[in-house]
PDB file of N, CA and C in Angstrom:
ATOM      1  N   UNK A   1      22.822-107.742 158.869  1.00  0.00           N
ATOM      2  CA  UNK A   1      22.633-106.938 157.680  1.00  0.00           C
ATOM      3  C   UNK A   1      22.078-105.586 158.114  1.00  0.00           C
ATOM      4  N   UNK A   2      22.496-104.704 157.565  1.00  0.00           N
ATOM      5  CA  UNK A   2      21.947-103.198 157.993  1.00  0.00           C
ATOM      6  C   UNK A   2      21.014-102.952 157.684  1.00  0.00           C
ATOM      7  N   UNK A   3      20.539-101.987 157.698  1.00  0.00           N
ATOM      8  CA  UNK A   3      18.790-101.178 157.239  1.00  0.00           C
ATOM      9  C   UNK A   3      18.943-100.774 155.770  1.00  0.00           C
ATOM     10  N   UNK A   4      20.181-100.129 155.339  1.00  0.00           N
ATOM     11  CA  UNK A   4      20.077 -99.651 154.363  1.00  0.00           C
ATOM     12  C   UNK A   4      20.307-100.919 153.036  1.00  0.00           C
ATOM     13  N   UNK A   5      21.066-101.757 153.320  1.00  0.00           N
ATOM     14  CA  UNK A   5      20.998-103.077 152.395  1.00  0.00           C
ATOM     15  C   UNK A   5      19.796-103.798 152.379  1.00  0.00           C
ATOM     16  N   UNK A   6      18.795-103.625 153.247  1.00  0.00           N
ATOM     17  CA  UNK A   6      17.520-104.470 152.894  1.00  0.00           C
ATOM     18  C   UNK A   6      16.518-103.152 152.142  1.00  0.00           C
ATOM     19  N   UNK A   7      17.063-102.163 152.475  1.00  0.00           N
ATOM     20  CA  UNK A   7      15.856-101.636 150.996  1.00  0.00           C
ATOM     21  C   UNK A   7      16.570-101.742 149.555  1.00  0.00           C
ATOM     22  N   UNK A   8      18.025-102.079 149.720  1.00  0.00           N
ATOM     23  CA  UNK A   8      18.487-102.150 148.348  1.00  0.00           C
ATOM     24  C   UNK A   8      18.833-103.472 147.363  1.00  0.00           C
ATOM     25  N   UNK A   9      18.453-104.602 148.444  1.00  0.00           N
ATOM     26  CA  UNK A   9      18.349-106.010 147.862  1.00  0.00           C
ATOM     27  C   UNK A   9      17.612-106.264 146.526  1.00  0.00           C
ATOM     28  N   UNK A  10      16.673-105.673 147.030  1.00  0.00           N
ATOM     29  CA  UNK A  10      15.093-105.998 146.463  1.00  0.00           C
ATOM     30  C   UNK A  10      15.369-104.974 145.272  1.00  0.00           C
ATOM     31  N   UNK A  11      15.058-105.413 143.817  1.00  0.00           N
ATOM     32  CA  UNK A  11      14.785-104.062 142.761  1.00  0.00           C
ATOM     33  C   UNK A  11      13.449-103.447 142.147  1.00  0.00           C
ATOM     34  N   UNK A  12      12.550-105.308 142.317  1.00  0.00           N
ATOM     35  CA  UNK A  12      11.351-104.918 142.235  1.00  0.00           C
ATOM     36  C   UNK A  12      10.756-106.350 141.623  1.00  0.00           C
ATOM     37  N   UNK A  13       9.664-106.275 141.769  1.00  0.00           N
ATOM     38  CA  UNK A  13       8.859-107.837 140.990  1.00  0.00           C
ATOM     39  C   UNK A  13       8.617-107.992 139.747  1.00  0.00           C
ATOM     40  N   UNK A  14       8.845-109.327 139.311  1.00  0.00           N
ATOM     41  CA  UNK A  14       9.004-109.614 137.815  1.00  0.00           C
ATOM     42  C   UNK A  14       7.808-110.436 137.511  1.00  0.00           C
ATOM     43  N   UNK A  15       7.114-109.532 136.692  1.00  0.00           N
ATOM     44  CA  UNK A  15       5.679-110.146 136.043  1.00  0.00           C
ATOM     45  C   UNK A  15       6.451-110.631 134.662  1.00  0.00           C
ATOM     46  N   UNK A  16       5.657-111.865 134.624  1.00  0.00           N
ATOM     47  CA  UNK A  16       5.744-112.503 133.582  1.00  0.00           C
ATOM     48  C   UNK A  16       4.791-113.639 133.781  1.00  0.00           C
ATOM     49  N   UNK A  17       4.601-114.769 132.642  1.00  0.00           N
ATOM     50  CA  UNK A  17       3.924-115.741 132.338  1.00  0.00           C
ATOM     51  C   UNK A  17       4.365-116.538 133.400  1.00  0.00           C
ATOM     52  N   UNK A  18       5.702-117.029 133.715  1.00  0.00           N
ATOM     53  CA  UNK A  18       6.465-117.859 134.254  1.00  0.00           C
ATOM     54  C   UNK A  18       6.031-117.661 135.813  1.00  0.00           C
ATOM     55  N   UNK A  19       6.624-116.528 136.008  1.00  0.00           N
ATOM     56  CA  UNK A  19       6.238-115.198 137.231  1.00  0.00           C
ATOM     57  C   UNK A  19       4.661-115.891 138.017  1.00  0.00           C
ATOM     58  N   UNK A  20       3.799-115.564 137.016  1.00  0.00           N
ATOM     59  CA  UNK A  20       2.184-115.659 137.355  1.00  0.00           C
ATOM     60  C   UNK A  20       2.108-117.388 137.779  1.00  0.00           C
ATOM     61  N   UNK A  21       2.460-117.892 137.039  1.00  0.00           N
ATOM     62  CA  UNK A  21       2.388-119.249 137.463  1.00  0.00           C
ATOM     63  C   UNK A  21       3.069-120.383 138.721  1.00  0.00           C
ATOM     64  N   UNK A  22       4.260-119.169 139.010  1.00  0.00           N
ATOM     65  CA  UNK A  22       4.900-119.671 140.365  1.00  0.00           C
ATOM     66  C   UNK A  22       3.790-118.806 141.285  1.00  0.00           C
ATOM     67  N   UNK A  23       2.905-117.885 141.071  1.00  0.00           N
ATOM     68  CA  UNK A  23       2.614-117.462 141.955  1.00  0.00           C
ATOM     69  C   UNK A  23       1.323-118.286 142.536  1.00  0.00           C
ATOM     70  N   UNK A  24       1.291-119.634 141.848  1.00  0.00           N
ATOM     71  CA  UNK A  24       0.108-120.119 142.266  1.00  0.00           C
ATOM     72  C   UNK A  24       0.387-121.227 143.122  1.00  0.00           C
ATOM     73  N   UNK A  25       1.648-121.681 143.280  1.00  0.00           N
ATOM     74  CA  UNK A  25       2.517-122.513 144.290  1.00  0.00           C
ATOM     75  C   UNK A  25       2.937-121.511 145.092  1.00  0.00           C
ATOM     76  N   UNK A  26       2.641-120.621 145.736  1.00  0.00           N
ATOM     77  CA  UNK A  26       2.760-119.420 147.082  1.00  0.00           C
ATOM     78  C   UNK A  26       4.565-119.271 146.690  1.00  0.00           C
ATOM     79  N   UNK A  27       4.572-118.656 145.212  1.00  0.00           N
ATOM     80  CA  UNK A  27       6.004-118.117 145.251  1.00  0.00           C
ATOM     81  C   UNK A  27       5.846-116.943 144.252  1.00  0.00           C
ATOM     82  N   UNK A  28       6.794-116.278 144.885  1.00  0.00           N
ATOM     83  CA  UNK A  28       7.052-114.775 144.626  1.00  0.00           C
ATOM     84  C   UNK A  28       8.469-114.706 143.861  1.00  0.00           C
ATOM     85  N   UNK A  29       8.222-113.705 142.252  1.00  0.00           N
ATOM     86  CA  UNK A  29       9.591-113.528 142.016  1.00  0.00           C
ATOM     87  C   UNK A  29       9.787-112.421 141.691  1.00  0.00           C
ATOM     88  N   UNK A  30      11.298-111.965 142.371  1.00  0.00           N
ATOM     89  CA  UNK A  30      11.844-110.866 142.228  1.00  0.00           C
ATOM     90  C   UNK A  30      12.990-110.540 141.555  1.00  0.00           C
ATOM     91  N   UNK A  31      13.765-109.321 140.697  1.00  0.00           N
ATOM     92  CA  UNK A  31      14.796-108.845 140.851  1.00  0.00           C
ATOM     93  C   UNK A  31      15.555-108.702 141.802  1.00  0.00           C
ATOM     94  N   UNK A  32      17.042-108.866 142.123  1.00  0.00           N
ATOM     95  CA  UNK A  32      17.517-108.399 142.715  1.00  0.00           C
ATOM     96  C   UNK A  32      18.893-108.100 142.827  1.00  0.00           C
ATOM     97  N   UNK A  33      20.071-107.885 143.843  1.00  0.00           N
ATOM     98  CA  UNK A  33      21.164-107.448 143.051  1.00  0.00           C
ATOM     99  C   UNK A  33      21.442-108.460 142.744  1.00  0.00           C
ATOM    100  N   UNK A  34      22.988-108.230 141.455  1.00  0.00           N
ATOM    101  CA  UNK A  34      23.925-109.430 141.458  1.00  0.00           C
ATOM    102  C   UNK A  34      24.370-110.418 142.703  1.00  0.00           C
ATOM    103  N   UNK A  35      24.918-109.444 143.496  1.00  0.00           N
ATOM    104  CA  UNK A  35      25.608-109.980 144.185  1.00  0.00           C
ATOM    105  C   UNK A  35      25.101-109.904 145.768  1.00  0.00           C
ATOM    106  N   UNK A  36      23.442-109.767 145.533  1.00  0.00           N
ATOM    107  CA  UNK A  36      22.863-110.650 146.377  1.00  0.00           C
ATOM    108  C   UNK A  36      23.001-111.963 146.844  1.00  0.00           C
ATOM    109  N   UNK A  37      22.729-112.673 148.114  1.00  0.00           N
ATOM    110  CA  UNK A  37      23.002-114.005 148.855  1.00  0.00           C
ATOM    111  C   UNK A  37      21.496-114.281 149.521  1.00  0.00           C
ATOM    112  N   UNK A  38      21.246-115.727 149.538  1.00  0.00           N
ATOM    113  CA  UNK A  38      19.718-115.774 149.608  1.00  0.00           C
ATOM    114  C   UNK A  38      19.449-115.508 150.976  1.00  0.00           C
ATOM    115  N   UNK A  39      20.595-115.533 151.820  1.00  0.00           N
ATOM    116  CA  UNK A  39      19.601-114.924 153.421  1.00  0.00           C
ATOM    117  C   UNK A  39      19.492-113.563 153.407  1.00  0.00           C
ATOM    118  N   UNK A  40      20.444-113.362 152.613  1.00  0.00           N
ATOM    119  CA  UNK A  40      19.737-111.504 152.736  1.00  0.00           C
ATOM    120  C   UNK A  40      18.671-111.074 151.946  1.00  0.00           C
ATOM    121  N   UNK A  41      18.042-111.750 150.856  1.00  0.00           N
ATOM    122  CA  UNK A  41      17.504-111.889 149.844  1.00  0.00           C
ATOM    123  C   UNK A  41      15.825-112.377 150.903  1.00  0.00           C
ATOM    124  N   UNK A  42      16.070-113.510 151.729  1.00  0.00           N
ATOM    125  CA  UNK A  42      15.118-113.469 152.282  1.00  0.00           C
ATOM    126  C   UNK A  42      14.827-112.779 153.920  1.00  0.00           C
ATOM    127  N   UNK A  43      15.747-112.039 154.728  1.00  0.00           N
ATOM    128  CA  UNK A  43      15.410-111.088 155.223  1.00  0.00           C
ATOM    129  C   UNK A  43      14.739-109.974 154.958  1.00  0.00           C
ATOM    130  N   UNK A  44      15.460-109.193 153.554  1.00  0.00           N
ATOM    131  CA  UNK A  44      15.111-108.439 152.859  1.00  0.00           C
ATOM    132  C   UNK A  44      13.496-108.332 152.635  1.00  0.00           C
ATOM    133  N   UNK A  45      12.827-109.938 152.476  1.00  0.00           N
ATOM    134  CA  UNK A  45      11.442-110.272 152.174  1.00  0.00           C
ATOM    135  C   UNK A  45      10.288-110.231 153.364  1.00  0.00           C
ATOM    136  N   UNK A  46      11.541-110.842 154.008  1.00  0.00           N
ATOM    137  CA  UNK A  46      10.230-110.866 155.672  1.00  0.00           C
ATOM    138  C   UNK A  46      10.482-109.414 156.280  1.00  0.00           C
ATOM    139  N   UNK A  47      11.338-108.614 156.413  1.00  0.00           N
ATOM    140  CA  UNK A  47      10.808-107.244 156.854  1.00  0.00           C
ATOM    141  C   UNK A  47      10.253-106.354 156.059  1.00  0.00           C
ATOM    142  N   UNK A  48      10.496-106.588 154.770  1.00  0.00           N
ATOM    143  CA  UNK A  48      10.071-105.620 154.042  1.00  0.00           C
ATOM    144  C   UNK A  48       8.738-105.987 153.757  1.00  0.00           C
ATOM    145  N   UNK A  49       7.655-107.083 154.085  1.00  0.00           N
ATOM    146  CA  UNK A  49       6.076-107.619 153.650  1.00  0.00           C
ATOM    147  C   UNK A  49       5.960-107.895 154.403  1.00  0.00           C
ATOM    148  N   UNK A  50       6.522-108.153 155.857  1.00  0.00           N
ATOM    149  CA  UNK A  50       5.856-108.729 156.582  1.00  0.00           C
ATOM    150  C   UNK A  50       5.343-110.401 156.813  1.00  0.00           C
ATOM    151  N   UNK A  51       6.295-110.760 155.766  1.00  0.00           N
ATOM    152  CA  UNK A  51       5.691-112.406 155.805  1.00  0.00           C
ATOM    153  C   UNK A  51       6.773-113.577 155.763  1.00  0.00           C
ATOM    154  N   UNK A  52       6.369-114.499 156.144  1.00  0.00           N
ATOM    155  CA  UNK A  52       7.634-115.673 156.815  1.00  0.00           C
ATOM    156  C   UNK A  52       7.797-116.760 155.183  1.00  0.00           C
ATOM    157  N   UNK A  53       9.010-116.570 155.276  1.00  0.00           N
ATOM    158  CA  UNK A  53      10.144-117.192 154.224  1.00  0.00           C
ATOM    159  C   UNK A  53       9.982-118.042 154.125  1.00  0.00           C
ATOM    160  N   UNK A  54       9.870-119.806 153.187  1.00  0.00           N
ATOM    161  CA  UNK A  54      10.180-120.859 153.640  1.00  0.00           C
ATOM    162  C   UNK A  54      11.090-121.023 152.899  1.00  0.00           C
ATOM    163  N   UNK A  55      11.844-120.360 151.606  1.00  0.00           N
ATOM    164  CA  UNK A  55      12.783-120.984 151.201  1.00  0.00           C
ATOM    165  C   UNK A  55      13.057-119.897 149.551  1.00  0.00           C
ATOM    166  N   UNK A  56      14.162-119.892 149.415  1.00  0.00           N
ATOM    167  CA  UNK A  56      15.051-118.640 148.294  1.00  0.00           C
ATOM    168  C   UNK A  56      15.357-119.338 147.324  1.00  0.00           C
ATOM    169  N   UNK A  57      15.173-119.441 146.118  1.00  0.00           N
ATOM    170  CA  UNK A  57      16.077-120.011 144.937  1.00  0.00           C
ATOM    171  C   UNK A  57      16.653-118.739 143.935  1.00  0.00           C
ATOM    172  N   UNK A  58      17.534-118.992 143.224  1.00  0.00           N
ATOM    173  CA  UNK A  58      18.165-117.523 142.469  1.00  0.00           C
ATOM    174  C   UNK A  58      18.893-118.396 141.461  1.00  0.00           C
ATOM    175  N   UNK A  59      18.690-117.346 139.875  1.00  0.00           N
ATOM    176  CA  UNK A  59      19.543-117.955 138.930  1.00  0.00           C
ATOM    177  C   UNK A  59      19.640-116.375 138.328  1.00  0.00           C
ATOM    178  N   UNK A  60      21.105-116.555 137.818  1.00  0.00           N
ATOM    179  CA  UNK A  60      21.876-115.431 137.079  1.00  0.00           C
ATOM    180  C   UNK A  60      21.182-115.479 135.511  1.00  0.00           C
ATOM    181  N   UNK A  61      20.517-114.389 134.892  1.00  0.00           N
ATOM    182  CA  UNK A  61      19.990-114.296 133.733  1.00  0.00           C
ATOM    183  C   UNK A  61      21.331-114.094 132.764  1.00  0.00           C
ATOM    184  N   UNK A  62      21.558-114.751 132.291  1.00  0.00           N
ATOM    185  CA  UNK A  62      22.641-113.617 131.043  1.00  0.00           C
ATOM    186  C   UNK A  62      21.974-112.234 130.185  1.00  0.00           C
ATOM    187  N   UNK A  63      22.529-111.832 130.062  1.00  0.00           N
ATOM    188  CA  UNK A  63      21.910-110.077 129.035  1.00  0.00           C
ATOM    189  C   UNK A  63      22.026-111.037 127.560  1.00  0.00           C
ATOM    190  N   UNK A  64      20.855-110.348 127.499  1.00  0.00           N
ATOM    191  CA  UNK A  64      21.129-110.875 125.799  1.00  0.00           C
ATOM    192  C   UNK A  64      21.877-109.716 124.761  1.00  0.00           C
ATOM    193  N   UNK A  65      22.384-110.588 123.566  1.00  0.00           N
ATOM    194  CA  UNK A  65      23.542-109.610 122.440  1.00  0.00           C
ATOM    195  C   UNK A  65      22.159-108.681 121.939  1.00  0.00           C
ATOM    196  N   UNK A  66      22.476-107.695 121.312  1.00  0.00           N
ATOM    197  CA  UNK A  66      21.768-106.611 120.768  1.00  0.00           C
ATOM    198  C   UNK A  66      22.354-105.844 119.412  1.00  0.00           C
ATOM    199  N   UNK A  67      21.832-105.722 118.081  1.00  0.00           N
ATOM    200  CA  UNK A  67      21.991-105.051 117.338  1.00  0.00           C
ATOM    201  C   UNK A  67      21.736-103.654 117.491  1.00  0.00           C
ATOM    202  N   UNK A  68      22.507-102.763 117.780  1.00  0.00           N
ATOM    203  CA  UNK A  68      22.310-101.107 117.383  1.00  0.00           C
ATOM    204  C   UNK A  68      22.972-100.615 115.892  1.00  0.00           C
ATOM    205  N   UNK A  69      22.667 -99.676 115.650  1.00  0.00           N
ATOM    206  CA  UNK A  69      23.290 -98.913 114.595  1.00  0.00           C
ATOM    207  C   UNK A  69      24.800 -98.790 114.660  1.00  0.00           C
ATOM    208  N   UNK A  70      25.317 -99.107 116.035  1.00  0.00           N
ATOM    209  CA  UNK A  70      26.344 -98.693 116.370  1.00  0.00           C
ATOM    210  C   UNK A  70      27.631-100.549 116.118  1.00  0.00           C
ATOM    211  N   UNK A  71      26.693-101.004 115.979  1.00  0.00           N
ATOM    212  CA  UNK A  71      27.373-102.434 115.803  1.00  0.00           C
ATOM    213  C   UNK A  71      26.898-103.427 117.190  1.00  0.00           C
ATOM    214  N   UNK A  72      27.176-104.386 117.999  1.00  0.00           N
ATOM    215  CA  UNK A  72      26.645-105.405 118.802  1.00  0.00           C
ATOM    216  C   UNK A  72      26.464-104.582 119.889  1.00  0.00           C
ATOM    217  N   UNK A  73      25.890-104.700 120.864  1.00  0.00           N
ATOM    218  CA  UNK A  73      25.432-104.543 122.298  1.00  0.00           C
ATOM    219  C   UNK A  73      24.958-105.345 123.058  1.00  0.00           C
ATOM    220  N   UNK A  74      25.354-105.588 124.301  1.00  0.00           N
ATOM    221  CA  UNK A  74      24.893-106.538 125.429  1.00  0.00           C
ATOM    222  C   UNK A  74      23.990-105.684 126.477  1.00  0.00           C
ATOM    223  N   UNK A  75      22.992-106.463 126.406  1.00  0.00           N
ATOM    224  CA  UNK A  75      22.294-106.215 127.706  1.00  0.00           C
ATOM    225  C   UNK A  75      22.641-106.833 129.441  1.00  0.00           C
ATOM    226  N   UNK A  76      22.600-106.176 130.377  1.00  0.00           N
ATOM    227  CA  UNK A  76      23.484-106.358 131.481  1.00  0.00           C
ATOM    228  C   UNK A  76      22.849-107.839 131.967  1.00  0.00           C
ATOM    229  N   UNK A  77      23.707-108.021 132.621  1.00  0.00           N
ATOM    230  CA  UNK A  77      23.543-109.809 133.466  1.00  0.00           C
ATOM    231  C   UNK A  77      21.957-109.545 134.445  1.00  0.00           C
ATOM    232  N   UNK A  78      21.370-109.802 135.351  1.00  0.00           N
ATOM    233  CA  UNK A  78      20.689-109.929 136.222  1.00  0.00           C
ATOM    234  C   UNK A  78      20.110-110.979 137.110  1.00  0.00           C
ATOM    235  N   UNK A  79      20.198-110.755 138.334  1.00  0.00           N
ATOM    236  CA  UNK A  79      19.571-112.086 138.958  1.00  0.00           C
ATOM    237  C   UNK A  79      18.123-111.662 139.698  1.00  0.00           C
ATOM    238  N   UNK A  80      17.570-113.248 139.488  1.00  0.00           N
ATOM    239  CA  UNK A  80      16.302-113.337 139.816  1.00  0.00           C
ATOM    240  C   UNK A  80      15.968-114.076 141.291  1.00  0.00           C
ATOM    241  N   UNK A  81      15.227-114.435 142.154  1.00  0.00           N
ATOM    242  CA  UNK A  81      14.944-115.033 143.559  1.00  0.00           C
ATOM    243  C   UNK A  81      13.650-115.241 143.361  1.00  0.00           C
ATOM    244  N   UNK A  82      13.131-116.781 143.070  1.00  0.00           N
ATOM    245  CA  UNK A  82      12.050-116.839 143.278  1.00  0.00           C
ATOM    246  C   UNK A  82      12.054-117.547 144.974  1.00  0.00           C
ATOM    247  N   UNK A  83      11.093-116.552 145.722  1.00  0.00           N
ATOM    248  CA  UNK A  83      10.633-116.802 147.241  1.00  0.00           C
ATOM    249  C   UNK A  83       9.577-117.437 147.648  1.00  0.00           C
ATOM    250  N   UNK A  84       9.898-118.545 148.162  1.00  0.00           N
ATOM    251  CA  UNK A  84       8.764-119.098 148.499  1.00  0.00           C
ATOM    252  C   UNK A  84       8.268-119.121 149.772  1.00  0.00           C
ATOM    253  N   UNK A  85       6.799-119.051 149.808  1.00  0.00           N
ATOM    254  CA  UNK A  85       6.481-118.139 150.906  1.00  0.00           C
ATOM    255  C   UNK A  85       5.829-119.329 151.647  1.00  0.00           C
ATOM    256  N   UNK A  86       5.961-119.285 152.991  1.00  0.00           N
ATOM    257  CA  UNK A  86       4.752-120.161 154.043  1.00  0.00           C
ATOM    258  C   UNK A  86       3.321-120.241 153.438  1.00  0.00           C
ATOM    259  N   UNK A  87       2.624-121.272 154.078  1.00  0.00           N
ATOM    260  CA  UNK A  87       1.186-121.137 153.425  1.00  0.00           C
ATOM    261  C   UNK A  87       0.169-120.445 154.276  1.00  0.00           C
ATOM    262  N   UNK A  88      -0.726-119.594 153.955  1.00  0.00           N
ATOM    263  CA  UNK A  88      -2.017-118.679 154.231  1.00  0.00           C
ATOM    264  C   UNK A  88      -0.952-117.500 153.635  1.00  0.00           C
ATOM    265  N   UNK A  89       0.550-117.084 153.572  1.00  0.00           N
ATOM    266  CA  UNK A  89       1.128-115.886 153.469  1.00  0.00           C
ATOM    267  C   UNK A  89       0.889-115.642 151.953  1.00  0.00           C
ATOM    268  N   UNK A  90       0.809-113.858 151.826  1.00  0.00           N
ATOM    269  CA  UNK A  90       0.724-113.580 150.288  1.00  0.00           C
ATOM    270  C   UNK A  90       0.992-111.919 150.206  1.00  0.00           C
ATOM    271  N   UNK A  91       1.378-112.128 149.122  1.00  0.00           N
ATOM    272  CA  UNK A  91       2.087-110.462 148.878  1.00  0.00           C
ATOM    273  C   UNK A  91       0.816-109.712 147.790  1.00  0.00           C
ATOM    274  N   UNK A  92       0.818-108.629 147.722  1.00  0.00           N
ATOM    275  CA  UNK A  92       0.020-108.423 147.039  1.00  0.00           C
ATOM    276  C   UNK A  92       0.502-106.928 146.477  1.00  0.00           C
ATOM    277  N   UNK A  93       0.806-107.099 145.059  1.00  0.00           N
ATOM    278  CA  UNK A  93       1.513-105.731 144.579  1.00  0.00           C
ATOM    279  C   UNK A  93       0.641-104.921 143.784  1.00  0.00           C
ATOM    280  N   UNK A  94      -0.550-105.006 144.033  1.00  0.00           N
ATOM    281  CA  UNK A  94      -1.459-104.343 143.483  1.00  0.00           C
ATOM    282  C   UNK A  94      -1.951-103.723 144.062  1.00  0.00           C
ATOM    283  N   UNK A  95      -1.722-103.594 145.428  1.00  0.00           N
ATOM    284  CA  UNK A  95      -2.888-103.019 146.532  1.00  0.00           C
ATOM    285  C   UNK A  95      -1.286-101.954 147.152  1.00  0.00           C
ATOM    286  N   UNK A  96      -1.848-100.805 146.077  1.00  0.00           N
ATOM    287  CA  UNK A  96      -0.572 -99.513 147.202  1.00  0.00           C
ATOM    288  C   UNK A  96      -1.424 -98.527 148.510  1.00  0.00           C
ATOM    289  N   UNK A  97      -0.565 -98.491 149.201  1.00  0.00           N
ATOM    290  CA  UNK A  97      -0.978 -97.789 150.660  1.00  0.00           C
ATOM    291  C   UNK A  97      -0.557 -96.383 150.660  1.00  0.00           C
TER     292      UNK A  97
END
């Protein structure tokens, strides 16, 4: 995988209720592309934090329908990777450098 596909795997971390609570079983969840694949998904993780992988899961969100003024609208598809990380390892997205 090249240099430039592992900064573009990743879109960014998804806080949520769900989110917070995997994070207490040493897992991390992220956005990322569609048509992301979980070894690049977890390369992407260990160079970019610095920390060792034990294992990738990913499910395709559907967009949900949307009322506008304009008549129905869909919101776009997206996939998610929750990463699960080795134990003592931890990410920490609160602490910027």
């Amino acid at each position: 995988m090249n240099q430039e596909r592992i900064y573009k795997v990743l879109l960014g971390p998804v806080i949520s209720e769900k989110a917070a609570g995997a994070g207490e079983q040493n897992q991390v969840v992220f956005k990322v592309l569609k048509n992301a694949e979980k070894p690049e998904i977890k390369t992407a993780v260990e160079k970019l934090f610095n920390v060792k992988v034990e294992g990738v899961r990913t499910v395709t969100i559907k967009g949900k329908t949307k009322r506008t003024r304009y008549g129905l609208g869909q919101k776009s598809d997206y996939k998610k990777a929750y990463v699960r990380l080795a134990d003592g390892q931890d990410i920490d997205f609160g602490a910027a450098e």
